[in-house]
PDB file of N, CA and C in Angstrom:
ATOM      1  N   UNK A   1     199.900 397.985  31.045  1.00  0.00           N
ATOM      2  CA  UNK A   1     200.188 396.972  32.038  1.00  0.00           C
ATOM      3  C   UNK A   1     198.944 396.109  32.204  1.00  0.00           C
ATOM      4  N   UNK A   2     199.185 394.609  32.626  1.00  0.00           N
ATOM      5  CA  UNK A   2     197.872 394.059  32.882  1.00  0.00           C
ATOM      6  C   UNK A   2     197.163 394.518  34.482  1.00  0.00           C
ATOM      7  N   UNK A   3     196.127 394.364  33.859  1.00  0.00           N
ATOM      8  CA  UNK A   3     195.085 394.441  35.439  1.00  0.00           C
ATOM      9  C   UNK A   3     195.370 393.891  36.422  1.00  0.00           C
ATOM     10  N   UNK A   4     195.778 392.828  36.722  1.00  0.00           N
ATOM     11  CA  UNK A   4     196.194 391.899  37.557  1.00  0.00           C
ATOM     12  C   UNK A   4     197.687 392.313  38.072  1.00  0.00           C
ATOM     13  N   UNK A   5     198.160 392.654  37.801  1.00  0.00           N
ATOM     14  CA  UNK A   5     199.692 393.668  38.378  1.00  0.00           C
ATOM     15  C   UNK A   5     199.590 395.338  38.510  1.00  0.00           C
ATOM     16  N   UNK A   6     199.001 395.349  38.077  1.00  0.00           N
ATOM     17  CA  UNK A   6     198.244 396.548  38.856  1.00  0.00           C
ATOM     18  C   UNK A   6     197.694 396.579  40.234  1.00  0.00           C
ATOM     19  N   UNK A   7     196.770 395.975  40.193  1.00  0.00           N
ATOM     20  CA  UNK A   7     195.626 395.732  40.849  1.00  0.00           C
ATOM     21  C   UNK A   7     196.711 395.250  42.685  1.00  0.00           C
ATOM     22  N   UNK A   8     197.739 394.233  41.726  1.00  0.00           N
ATOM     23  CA  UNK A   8     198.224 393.700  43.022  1.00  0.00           C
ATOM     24  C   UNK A   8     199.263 394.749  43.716  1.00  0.00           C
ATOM     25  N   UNK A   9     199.758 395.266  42.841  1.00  0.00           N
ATOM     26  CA  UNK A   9     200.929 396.089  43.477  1.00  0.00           C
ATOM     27  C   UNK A   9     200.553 397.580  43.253  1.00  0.00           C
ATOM     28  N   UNK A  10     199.076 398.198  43.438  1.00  0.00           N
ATOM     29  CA  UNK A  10     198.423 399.405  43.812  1.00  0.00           C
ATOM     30  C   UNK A  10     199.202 399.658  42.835  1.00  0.00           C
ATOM     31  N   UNK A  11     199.262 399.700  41.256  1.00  0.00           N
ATOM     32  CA  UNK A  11     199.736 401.086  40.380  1.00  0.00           C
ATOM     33  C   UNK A  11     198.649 401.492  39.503  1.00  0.00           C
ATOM     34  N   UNK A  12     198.189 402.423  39.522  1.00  0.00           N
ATOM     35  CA  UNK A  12     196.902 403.150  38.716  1.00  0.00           C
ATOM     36  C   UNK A  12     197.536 403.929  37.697  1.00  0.00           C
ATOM     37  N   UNK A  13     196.721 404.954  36.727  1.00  0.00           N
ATOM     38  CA  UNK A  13     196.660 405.431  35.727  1.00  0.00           C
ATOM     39  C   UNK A  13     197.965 406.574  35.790  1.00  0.00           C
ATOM     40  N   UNK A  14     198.771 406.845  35.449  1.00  0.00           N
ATOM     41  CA  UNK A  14     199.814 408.392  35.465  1.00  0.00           C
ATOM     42  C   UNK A  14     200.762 407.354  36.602  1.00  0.00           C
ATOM     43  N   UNK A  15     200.927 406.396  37.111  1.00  0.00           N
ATOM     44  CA  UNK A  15     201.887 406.107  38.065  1.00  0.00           C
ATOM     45  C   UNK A  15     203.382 406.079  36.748  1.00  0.00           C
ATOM     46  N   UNK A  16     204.532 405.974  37.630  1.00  0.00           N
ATOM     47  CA  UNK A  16     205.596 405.830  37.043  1.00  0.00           C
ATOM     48  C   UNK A  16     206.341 404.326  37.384  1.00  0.00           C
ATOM     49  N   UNK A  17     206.777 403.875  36.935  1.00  0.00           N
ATOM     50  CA  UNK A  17     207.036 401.982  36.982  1.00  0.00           C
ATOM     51  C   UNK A  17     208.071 401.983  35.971  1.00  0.00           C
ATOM     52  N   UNK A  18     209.155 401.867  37.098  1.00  0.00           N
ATOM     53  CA  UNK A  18     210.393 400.933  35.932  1.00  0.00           C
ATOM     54  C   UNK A  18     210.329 399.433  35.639  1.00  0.00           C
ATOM     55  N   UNK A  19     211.055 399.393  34.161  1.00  0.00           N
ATOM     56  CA  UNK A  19     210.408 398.038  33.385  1.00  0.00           C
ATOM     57  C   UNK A  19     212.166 398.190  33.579  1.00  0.00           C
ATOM     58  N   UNK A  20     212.818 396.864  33.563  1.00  0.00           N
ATOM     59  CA  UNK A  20     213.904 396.162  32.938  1.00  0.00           C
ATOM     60  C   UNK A  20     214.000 395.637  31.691  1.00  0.00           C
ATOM     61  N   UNK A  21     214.394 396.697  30.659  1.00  0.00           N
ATOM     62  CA  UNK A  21     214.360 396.354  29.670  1.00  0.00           C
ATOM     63  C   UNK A  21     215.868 395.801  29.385  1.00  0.00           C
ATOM     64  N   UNK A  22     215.989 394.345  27.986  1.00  0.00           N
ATOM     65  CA  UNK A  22     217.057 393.520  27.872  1.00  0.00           C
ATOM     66  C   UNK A  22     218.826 394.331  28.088  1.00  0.00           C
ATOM     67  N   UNK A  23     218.639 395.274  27.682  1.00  0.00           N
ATOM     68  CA  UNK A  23     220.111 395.956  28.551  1.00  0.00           C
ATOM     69  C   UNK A  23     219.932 397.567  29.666  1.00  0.00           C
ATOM     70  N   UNK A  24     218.829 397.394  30.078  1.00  0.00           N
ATOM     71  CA  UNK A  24     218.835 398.606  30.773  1.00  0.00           C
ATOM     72  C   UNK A  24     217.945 398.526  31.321  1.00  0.00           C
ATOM     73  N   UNK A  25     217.362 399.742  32.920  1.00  0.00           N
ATOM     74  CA  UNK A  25     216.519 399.552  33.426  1.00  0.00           C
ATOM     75  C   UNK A  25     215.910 401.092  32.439  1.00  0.00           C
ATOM     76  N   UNK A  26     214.456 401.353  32.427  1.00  0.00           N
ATOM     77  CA  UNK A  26     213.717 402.813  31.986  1.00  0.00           C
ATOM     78  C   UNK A  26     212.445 403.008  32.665  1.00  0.00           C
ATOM     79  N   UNK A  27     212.490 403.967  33.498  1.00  0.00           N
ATOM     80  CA  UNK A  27     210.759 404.358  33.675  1.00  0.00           C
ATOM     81  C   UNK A  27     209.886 404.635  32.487  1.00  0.00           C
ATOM     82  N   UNK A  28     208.730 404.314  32.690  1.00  0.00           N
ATOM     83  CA  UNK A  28     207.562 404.419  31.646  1.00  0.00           C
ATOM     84  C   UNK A  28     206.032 404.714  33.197  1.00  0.00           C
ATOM     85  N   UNK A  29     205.513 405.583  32.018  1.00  0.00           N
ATOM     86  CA  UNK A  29     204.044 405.931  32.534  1.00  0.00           C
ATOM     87  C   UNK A  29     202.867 404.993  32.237  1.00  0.00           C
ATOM     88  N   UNK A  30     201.987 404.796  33.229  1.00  0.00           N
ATOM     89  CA  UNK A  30     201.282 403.796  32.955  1.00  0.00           C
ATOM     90  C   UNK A  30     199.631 404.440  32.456  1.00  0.00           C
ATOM     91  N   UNK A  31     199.820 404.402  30.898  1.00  0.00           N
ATOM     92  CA  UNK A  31     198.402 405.062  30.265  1.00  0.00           C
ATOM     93  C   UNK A  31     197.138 404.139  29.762  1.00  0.00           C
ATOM     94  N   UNK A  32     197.212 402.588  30.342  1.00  0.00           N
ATOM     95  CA  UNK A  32     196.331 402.161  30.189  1.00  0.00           C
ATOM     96  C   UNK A  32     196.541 400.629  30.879  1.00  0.00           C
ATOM     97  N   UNK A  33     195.252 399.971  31.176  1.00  0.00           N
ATOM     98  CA  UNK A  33     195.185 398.754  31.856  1.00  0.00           C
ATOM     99  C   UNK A  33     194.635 397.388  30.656  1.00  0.00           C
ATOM    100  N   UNK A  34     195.453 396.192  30.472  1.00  0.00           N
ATOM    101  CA  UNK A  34     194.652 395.537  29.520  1.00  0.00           C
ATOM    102  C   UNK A  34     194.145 394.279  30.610  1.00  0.00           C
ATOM    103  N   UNK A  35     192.908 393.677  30.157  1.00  0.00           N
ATOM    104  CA  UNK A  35     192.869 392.188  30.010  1.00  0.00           C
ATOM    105  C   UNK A  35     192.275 391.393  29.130  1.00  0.00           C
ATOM    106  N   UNK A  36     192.483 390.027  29.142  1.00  0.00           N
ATOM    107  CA  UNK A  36     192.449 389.361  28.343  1.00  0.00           C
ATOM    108  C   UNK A  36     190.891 388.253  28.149  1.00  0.00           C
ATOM    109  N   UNK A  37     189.618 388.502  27.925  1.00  0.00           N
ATOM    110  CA  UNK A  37     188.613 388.367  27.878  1.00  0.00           C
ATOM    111  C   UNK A  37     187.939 388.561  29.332  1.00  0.00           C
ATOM    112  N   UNK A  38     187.708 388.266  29.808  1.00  0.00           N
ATOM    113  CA  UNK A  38     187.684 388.331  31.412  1.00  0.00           C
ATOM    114  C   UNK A  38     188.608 387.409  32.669  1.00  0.00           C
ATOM    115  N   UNK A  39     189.956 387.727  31.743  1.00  0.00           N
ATOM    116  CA  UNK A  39     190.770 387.214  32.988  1.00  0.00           C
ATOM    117  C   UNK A  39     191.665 388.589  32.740  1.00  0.00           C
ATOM    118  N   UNK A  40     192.423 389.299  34.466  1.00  0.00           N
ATOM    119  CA  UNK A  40     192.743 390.538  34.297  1.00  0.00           C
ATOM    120  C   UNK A  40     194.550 390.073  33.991  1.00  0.00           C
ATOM    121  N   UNK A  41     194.789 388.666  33.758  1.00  0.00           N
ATOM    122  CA  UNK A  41     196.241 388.710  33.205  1.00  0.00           C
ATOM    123  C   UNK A  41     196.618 387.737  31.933  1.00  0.00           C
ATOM    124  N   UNK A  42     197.228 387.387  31.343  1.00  0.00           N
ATOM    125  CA  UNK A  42     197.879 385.952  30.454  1.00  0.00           C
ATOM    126  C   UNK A  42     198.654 385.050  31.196  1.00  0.00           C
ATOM    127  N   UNK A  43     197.746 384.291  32.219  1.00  0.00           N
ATOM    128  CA  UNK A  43     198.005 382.939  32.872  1.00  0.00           C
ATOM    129  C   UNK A  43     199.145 383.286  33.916  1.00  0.00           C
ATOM    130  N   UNK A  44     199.092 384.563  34.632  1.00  0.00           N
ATOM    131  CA  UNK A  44     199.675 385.182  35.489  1.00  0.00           C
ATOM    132  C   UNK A  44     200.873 385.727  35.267  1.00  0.00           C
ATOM    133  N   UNK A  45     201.375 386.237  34.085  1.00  0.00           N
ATOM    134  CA  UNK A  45     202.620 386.576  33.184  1.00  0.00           C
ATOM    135  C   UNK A  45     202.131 388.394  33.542  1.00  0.00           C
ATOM    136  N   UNK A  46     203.498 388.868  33.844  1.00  0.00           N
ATOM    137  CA  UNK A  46     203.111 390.447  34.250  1.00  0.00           C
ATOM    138  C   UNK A  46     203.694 390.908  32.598  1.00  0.00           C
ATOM    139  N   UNK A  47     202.766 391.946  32.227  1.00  0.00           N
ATOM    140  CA  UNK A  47     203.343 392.130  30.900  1.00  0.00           C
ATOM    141  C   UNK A  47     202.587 394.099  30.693  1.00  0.00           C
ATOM    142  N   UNK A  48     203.853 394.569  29.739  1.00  0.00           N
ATOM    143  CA  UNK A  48     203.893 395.891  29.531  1.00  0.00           C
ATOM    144  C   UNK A  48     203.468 395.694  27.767  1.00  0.00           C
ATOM    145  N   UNK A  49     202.769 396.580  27.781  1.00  0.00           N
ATOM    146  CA  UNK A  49     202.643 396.990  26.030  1.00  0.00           C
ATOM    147  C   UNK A  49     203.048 398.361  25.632  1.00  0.00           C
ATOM    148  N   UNK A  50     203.455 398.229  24.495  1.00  0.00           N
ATOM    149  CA  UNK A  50     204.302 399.806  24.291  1.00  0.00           C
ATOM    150  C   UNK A  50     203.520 400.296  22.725  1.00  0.00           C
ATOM    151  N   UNK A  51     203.770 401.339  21.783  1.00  0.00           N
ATOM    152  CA  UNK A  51     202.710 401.283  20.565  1.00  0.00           C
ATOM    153  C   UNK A  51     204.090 401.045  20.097  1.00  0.00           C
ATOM    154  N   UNK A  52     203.885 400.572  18.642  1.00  0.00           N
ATOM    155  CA  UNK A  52     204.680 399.811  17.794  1.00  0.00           C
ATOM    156  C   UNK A  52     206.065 400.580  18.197  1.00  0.00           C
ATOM    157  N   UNK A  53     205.552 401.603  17.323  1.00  0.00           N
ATOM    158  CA  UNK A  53     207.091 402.454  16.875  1.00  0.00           C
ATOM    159  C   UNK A  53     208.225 402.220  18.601  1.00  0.00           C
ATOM    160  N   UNK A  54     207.433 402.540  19.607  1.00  0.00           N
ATOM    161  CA  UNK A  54     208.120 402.667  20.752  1.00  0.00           C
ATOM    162  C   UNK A  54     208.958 401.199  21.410  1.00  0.00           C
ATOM    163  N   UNK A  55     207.964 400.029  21.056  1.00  0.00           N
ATOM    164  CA  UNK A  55     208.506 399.075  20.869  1.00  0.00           C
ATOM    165  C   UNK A  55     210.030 398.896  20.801  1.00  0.00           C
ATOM    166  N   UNK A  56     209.448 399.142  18.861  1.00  0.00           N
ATOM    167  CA  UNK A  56     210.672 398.482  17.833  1.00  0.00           C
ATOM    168  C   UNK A  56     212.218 399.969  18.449  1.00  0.00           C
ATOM    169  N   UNK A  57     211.979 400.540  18.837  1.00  0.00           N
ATOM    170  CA  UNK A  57     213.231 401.365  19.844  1.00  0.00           C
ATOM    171  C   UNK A  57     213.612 400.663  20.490  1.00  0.00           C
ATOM    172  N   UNK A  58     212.783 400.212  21.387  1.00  0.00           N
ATOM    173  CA  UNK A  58     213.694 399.988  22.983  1.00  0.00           C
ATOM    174  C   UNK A  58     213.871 398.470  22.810  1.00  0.00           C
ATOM    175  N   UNK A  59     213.340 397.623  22.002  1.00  0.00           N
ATOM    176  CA  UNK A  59     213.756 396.406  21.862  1.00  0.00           C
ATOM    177  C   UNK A  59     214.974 396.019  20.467  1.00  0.00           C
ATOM    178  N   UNK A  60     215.438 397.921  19.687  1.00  0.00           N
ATOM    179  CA  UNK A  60     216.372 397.472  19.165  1.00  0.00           C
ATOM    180  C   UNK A  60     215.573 396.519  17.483  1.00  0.00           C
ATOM    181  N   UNK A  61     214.402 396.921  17.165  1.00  0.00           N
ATOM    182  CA  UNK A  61     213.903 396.070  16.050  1.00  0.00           C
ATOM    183  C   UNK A  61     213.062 396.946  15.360  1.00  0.00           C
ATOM    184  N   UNK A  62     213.809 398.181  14.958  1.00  0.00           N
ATOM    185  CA  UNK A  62     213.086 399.148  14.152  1.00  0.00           C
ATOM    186  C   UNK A  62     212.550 398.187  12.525  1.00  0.00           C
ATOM    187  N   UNK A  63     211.585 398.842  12.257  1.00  0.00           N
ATOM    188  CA  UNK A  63     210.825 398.272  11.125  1.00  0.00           C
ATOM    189  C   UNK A  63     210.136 397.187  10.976  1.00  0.00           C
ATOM    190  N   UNK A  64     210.324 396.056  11.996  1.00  0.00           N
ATOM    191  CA  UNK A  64     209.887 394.775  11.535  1.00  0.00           C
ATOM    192  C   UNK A  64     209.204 394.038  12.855  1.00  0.00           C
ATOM    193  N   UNK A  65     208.778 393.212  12.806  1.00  0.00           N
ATOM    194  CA  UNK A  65     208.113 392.687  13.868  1.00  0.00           C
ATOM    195  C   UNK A  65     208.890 390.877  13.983  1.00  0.00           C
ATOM    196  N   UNK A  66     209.308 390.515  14.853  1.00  0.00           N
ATOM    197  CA  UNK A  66     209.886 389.052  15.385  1.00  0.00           C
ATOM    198  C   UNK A  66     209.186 387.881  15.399  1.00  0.00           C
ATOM    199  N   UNK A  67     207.495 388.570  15.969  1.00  0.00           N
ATOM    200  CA  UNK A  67     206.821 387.578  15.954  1.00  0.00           C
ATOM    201  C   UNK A  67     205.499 387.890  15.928  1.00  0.00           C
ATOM    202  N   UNK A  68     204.307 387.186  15.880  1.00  0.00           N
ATOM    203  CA  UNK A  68     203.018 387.334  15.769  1.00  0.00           C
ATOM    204  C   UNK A  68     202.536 386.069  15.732  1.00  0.00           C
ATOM    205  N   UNK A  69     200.900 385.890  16.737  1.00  0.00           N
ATOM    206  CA  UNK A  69     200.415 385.348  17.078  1.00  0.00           C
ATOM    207  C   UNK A  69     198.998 385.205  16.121  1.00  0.00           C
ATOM    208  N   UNK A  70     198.466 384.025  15.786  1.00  0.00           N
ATOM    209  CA  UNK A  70     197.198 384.392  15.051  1.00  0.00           C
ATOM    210  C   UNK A  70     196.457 382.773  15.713  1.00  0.00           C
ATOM    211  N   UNK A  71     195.056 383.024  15.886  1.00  0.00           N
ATOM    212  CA  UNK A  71     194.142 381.940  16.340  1.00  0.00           C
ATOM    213  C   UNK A  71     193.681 381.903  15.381  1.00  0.00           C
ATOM    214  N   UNK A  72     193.437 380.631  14.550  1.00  0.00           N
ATOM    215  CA  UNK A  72     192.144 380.383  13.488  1.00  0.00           C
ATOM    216  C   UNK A  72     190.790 379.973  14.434  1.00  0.00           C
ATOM    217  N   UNK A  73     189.906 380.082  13.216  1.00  0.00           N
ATOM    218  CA  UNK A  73     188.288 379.918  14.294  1.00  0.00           C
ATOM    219  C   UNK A  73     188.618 377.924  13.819  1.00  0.00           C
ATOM    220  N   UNK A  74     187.533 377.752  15.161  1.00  0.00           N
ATOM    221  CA  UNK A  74     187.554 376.351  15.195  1.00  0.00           C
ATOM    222  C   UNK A  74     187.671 375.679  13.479  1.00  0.00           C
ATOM    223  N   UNK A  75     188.195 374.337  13.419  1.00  0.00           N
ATOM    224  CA  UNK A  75     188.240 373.889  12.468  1.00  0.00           C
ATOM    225  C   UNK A  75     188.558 374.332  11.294  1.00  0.00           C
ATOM    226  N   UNK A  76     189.878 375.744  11.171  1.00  0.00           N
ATOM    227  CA  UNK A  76     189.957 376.665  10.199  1.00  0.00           C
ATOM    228  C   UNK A  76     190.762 375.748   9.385  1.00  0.00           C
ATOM    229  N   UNK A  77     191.238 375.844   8.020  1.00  0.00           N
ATOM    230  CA  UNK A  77     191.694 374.513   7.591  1.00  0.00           C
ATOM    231  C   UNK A  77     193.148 375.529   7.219  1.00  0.00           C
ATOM    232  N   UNK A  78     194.631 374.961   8.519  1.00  0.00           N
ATOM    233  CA  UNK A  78     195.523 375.754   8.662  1.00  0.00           C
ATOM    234  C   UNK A  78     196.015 376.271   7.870  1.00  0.00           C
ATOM    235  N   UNK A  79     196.317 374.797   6.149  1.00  0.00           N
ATOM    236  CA  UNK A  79     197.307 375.750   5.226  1.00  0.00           C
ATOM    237  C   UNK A  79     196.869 376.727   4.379  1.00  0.00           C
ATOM    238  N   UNK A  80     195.564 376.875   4.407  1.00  0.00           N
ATOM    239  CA  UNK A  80     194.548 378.060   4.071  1.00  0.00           C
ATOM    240  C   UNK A  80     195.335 379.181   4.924  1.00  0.00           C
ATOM    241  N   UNK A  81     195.285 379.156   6.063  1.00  0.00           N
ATOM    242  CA  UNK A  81     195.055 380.117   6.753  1.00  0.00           C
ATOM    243  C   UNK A  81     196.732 381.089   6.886  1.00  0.00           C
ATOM    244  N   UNK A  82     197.844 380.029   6.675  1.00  0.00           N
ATOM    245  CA  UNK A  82     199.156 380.002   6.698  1.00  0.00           C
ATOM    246  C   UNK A  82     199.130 380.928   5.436  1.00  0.00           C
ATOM    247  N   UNK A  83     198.906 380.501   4.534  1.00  0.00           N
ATOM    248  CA  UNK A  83     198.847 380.960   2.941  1.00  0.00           C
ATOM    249  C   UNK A  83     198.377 382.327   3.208  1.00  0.00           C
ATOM    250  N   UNK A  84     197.037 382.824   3.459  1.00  0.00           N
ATOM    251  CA  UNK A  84     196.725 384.203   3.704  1.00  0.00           C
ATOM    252  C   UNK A  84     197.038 384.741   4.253  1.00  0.00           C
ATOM    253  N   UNK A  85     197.828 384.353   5.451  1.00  0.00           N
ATOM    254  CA  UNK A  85     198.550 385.946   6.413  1.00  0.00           C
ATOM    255  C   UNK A  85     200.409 385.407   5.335  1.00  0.00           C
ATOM    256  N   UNK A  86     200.443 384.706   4.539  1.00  0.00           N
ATOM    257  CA  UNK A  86     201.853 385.318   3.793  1.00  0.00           C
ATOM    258  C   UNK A  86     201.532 385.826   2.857  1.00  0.00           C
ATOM    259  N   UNK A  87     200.357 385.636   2.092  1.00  0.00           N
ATOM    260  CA  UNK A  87     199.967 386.886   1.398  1.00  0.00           C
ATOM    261  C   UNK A  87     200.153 388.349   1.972  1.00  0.00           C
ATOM    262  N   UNK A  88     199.746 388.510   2.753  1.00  0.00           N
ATOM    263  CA  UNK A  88     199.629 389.993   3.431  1.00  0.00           C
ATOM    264  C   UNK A  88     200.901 390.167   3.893  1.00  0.00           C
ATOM    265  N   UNK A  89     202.096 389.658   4.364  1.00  0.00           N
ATOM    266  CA  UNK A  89     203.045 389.546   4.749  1.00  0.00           C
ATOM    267  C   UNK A  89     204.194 390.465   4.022  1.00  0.00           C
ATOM    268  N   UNK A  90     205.010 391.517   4.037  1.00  0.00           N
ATOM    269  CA  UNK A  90     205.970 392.032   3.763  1.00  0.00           C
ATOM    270  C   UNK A  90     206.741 391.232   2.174  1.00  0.00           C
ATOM    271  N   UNK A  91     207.537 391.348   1.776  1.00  0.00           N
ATOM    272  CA  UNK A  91     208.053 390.343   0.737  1.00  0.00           C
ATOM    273  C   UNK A  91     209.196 390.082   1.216  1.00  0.00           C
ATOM    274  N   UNK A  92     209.544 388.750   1.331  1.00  0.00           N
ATOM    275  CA  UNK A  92     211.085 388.035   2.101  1.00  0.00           C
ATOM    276  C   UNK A  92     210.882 388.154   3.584  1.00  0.00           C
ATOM    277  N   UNK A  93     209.785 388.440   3.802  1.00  0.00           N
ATOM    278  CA  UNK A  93     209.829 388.056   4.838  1.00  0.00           C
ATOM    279  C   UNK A  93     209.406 386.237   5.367  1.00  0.00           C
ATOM    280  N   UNK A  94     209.896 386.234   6.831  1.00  0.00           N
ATOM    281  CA  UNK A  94     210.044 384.173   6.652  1.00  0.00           C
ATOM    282  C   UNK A  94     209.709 383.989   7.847  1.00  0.00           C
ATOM    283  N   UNK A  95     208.798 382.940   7.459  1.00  0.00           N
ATOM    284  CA  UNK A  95     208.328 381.824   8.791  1.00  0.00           C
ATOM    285  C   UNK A  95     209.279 380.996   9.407  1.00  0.00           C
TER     286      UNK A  95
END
């Protein structure tokens, strides 16, 4: 969970917190706090992280991932950068 929803609604480490997940509600344990360089949320967005495998269960997307985020460093020259993460990329898999 982020720091910042924590923090606001008193839930610490071992608390129990139901998430609404897209067809159901589920409790989950809360085993760790993130933030995001030194801000304790992502632009005030309350957000849960799960490890992969547990994820791709409860969102119904065993094996594969929907989406991913990547920052190039300043001035990275993009279709360079496009090109190397589809290198590394699964095969058939699509932008």
């Amino acid at each position: 969970m982020d720091k910042a929803t924590a923090t606001k609604y008193d839930f610490a480490l071992g608390a129990r917190v139901l998430a609404n997940l897209p067809n159901r509600p589920e409790t989950f344990t809360i085993t760790g706090l993130v933030t995001f360089g030194s801000d304790n949320s992502l632009a005030g967005v309350t957000l849960a992280g799960f490890q992969s495998a547990t994820a791709q269960t409860l969102f119904d997307s065993r094996g594969y991932y929907d989406t991913i985020s990547v920052l190039g460093a300043p001035r990275a020259d993009t279709g360079k950068l496009q090109r190397a993460i589809a290198a590394t990329l699964p095969r058939g898999s699509r932008w």
